[in-house]
Protein backbone atom coordinates (compact mmCIF):
# COMPACT_ATOMS: atom_id res chain seq x y z
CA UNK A 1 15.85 4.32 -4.42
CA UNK A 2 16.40 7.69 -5.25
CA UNK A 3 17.72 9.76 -2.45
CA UNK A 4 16.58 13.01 -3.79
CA UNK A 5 12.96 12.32 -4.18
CA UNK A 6 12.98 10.38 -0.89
CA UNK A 7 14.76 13.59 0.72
CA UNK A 8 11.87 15.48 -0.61
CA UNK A 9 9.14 13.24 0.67
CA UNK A 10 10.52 13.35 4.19
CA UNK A 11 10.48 17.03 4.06
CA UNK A 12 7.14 17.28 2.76
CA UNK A 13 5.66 14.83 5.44
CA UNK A 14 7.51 17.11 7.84
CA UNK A 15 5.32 19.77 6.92
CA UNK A 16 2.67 18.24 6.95
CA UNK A 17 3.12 16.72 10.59
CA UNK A 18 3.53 20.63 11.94
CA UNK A 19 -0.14 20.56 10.84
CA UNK A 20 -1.34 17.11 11.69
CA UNK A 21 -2.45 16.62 15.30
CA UNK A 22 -0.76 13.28 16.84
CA UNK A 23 -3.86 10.98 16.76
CA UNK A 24 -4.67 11.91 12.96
CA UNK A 25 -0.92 10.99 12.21
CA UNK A 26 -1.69 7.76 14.11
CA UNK A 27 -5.06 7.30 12.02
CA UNK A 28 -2.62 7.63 8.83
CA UNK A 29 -0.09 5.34 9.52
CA UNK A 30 -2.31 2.42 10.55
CA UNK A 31 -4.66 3.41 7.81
CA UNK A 32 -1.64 2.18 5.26
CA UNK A 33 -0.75 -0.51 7.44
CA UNK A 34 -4.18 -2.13 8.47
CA UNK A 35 -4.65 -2.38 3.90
CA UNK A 36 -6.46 0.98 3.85
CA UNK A 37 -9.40 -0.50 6.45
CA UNK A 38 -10.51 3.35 7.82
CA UNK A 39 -12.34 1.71 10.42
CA UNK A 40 -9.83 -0.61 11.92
CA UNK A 41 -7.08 1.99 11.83
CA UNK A 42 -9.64 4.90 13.73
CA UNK A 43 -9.98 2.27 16.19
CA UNK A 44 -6.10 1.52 16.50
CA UNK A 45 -5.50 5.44 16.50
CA UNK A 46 -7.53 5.38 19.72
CA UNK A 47 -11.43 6.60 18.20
CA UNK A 48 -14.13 5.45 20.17
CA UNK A 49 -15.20 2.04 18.66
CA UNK A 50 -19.03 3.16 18.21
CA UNK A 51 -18.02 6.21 16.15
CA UNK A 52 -14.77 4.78 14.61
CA UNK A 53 -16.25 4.74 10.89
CA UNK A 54 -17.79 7.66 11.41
CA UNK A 55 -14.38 9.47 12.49
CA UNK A 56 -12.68 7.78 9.70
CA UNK A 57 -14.95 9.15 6.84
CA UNK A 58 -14.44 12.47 8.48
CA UNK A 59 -10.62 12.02 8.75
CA UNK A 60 -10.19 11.35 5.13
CA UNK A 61 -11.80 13.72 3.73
CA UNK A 62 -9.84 15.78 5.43
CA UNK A 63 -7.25 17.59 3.33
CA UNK A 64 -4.09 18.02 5.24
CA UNK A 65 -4.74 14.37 6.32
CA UNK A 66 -4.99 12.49 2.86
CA UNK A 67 -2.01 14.91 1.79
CA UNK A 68 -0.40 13.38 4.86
CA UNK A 69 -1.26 9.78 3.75
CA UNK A 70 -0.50 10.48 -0.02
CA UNK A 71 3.15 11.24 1.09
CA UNK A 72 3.53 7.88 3.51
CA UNK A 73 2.31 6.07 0.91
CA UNK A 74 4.81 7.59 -1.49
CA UNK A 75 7.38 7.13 1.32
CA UNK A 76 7.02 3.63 1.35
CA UNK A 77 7.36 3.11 -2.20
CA UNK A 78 10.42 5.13 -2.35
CA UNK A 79 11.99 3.14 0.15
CA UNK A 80 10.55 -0.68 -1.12
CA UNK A 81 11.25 0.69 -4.83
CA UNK A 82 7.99 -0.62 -5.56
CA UNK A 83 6.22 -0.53 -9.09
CA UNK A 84 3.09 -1.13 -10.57
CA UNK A 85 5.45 -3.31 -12.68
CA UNK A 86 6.63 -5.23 -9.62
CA UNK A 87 3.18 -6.12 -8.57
CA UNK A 88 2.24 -7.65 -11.80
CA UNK A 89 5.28 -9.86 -11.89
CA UNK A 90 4.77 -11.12 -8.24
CA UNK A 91 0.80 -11.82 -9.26
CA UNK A 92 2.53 -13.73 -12.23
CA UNK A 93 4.65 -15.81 -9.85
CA UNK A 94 2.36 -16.37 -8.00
CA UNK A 95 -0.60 -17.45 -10.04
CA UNK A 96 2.40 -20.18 -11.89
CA UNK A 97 3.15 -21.52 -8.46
CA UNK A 98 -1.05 -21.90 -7.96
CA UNK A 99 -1.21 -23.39 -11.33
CA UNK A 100 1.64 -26.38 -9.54
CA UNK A 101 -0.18 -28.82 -8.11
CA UNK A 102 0.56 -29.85 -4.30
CA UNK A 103 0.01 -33.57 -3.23
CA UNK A 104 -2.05 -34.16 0.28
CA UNK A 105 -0.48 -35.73 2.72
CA UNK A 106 -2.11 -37.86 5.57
CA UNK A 107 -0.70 -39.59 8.03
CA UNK A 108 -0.26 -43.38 7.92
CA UNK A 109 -0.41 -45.06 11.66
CA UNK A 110 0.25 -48.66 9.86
CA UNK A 111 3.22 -47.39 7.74
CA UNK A 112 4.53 -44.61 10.42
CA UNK A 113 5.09 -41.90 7.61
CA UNK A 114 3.25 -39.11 5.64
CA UNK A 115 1.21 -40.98 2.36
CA UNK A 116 0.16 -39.15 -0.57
CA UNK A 117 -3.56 -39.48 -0.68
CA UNK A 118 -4.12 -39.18 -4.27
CA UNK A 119 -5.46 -35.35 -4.29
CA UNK A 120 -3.98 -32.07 -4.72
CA UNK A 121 -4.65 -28.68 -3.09
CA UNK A 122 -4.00 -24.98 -4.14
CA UNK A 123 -3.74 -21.99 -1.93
CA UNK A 124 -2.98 -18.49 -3.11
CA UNK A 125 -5.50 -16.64 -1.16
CA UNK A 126 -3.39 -15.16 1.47
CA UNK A 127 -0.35 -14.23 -0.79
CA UNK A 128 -2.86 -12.52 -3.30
CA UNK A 129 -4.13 -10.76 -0.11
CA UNK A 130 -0.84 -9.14 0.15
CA UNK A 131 0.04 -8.51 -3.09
CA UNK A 132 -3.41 -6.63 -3.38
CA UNK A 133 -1.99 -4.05 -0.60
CA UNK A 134 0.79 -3.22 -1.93
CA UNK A 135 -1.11 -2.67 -5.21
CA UNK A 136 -3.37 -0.26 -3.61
CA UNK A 137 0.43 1.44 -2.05
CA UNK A 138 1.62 1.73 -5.59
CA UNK A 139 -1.33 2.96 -7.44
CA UNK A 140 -2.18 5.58 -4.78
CA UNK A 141 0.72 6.69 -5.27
CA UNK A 142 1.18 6.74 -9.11
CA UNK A 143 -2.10 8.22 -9.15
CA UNK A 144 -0.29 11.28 -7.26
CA UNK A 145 2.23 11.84 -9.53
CA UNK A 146 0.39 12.00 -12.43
CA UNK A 147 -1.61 14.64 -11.29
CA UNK A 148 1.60 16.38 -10.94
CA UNK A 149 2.10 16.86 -14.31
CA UNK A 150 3.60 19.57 -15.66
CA UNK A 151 3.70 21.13 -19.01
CA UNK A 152 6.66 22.39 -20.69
CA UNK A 153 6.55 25.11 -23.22
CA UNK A 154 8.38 27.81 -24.98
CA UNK A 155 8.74 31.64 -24.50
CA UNK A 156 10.48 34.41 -26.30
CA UNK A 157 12.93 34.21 -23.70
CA UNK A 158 13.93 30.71 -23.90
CA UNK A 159 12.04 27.61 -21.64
CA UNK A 160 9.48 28.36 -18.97
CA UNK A 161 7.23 26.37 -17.06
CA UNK A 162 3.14 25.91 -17.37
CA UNK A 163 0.39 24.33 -16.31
């Protein structure tokens, strides 16, 4: 993790928040952490049920609230030290231990013990589920930073900044 860029998120989502009315800050941080659903996290923020996709479409196109997500989301990749790279491994992992075959198991009154019953079963469904959040975390917030791109260049009176 690298303190300085974490020090500089938190004071950028400090800004933000002076902004940001309570509820909308609500809306953000269960927008991250109900996978980016805008109209579960209106209705966990407190929006009216009837008009909570409505209210979310508005919230996020709302500029001071997706800066204010942008920056959680960086946040939390700070902190996790999450990659794009990372991601990929784990799906790697993941689809090697799907690719392992697991025996079913039944009961066996007569013998008193669990029996093999010949078949296998795979599940990866739920930890591709998660994986595929913290994808969406990560690229949101790679997609931020390269539109932060600067471009160096040289003046008479040495190195400047452009872009």
């Amino acid at each position: 993790m690298d303190e300085k860029v974490l020090e500089g998120l938190l004071k950028e989502k400090e800004e933000l928040e002076k902004v940001i009315k309570a509820k909308h800050r609500k809306f953000c941080e269960y927008y991250i952490e109900l996978n980016f659903n805008g109209t579960a996290a209106a209705i966990a923020a407190g929006y009216k049920k009837e008009s909570a996709r409505q209210q979310a479409s508005r919230l996020l196109t709302n500029v001071n609230i997706a800066a204010y997500t942008r920056v959680l989301q960086k946040i939390a990749v700070e902190k996790l030290n999450l990659s794009s790279d990372f991601v990929t491994h784990q799906r790697m992992e993941i689809v090697k231990r799907c690719m392992s075959a697991v025996p079913v198991e039944e009961w066996d009154y007569n013998r008193h013990e669990m029996v093999q019953k010949g078949k296998y079963k795979f599940d990866a469904k739920n930890a591709l589920k998660a994986l595929e959040a913290l994808d969406k975390t990560v690229k949101g917030s790679e997609k931020e930073n390269k539109d932060d791109i600067r471009i160096e260049f040289a003046t008479e009176e040495g190195k400047g900044w452009g872009g």
